[in-house]
C-alpha atoms as a PDB file:
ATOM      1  CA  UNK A   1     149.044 254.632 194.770  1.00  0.00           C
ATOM      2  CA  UNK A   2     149.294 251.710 192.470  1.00  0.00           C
ATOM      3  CA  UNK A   3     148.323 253.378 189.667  1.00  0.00           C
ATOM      4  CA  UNK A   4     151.687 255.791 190.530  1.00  0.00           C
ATOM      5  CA  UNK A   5     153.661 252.452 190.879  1.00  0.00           C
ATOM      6  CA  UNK A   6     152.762 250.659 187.611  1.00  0.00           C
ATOM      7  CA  UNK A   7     152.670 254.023 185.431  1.00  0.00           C
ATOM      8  CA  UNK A   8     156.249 254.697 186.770  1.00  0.00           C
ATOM      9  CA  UNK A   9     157.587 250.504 186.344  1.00  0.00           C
ATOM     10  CA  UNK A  10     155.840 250.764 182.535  1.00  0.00           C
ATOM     11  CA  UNK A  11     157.449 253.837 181.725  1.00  0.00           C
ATOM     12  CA  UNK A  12     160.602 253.089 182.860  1.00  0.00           C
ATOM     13  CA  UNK A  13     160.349 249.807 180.509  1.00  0.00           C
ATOM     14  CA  UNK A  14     159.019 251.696 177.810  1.00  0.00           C
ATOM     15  CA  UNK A  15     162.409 254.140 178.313  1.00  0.00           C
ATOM     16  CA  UNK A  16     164.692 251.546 178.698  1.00  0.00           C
ATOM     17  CA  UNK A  17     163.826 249.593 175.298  1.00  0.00           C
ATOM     18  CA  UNK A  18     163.595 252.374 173.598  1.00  0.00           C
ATOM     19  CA  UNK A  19     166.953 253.537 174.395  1.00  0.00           C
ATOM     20  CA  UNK A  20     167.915 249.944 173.752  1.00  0.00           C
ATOM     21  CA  UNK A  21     166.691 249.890 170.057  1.00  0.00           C
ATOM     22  CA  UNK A  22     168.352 253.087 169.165  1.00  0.00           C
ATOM     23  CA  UNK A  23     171.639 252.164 170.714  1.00  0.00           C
ATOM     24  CA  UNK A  24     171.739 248.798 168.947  1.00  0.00           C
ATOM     25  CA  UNK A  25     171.272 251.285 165.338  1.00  0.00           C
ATOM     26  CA  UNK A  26     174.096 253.355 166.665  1.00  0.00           C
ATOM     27  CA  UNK A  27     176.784 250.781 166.526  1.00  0.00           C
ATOM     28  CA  UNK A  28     175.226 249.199 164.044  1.00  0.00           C
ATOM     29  CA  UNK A  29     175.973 252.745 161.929  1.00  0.00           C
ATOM     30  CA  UNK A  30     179.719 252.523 159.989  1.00  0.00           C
ATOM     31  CA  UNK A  31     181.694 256.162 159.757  1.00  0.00           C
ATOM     32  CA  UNK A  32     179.537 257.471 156.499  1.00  0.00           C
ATOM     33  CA  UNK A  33     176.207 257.014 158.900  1.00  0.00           C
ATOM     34  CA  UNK A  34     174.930 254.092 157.116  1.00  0.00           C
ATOM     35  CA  UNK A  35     174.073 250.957 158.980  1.00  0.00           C
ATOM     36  CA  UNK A  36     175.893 247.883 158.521  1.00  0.00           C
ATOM     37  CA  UNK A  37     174.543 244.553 157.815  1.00  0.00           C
ATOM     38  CA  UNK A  38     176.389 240.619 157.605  1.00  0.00           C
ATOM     39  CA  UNK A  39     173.086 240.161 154.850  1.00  0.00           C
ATOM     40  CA  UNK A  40     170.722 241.148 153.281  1.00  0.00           C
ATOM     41  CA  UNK A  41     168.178 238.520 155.327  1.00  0.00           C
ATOM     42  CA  UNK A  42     169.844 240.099 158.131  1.00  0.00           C
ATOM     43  CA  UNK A  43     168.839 243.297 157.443  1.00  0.00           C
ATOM     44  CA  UNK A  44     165.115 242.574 157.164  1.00  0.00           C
ATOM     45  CA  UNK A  45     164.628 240.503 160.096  1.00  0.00           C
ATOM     46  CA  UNK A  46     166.839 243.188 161.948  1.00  0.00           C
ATOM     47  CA  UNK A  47     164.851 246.135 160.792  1.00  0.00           C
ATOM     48  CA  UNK A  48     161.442 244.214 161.104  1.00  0.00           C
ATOM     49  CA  UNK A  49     162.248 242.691 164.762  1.00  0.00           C
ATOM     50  CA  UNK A  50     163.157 246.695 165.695  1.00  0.00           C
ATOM     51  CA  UNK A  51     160.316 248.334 164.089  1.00  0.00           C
ATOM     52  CA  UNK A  52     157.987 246.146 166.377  1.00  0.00           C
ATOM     53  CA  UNK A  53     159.606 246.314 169.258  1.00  0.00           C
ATOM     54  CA  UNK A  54     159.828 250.080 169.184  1.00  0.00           C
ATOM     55  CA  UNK A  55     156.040 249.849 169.055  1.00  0.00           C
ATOM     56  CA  UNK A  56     155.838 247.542 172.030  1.00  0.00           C
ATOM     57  CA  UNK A  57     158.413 250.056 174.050  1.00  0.00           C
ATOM     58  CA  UNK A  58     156.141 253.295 172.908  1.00  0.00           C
ATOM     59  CA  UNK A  59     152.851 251.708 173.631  1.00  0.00           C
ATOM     60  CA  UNK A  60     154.206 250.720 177.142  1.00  0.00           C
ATOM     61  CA  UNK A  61     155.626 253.974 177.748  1.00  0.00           C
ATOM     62  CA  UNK A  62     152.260 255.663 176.648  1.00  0.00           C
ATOM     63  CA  UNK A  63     150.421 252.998 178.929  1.00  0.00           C
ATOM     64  CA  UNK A  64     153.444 254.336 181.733  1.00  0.00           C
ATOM     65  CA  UNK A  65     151.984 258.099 180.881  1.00  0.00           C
ATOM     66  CA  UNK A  66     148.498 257.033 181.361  1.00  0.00           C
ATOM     67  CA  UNK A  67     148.898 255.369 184.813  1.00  0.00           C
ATOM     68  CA  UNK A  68     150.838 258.563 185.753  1.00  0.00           C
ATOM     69  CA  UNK A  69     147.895 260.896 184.701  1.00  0.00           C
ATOM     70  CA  UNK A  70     145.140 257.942 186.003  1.00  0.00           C
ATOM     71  CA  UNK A  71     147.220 258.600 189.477  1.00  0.00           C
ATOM     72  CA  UNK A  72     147.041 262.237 189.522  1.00  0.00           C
ATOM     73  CA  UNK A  73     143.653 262.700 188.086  1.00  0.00           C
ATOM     74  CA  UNK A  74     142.693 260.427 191.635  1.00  0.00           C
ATOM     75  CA  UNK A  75     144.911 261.997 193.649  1.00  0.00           C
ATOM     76  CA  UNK A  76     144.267 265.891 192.520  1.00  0.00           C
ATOM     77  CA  UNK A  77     141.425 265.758 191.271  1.00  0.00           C
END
């Protein structure tokens, strides 16, 4: 049961920043589709502090999936 609990909670966190990231590039994105930046250092810290914390959100939701199949592997199986 707990792995059910945590797999859901992680990949609802995983979801939820995910979503977060892309929605901040969204508005970020001016009428020609290209993203829009005060500077140039803001740019790189911007796209660096993203790029990680998309991998955070995807490894979270994958650890999310993998409490979900750990759950039904004990329950089902």
């Amino acid at each position: 049961m707990v792995e059910w609990i945590a797999g859901l909670v992680l990949l609802a966190i995983g979801i939820a920043g995910i979503l977060w990231i892309e929605r901040r590039r969204f508005y970020r994105r001016n009428p020609a589709g290209l993203q829009v930046y005060r500077s140039f250092g803001a740019s790189l810290t911007t796209g660096t502090f993203e790029t990680v914390a998309l991998l955070i959100f995807r490894l979270v939701a994958l650890a999310g999936l993998s409490g979900l199949a750990l759950g039904a592997f004990k329950t089902f199986g």
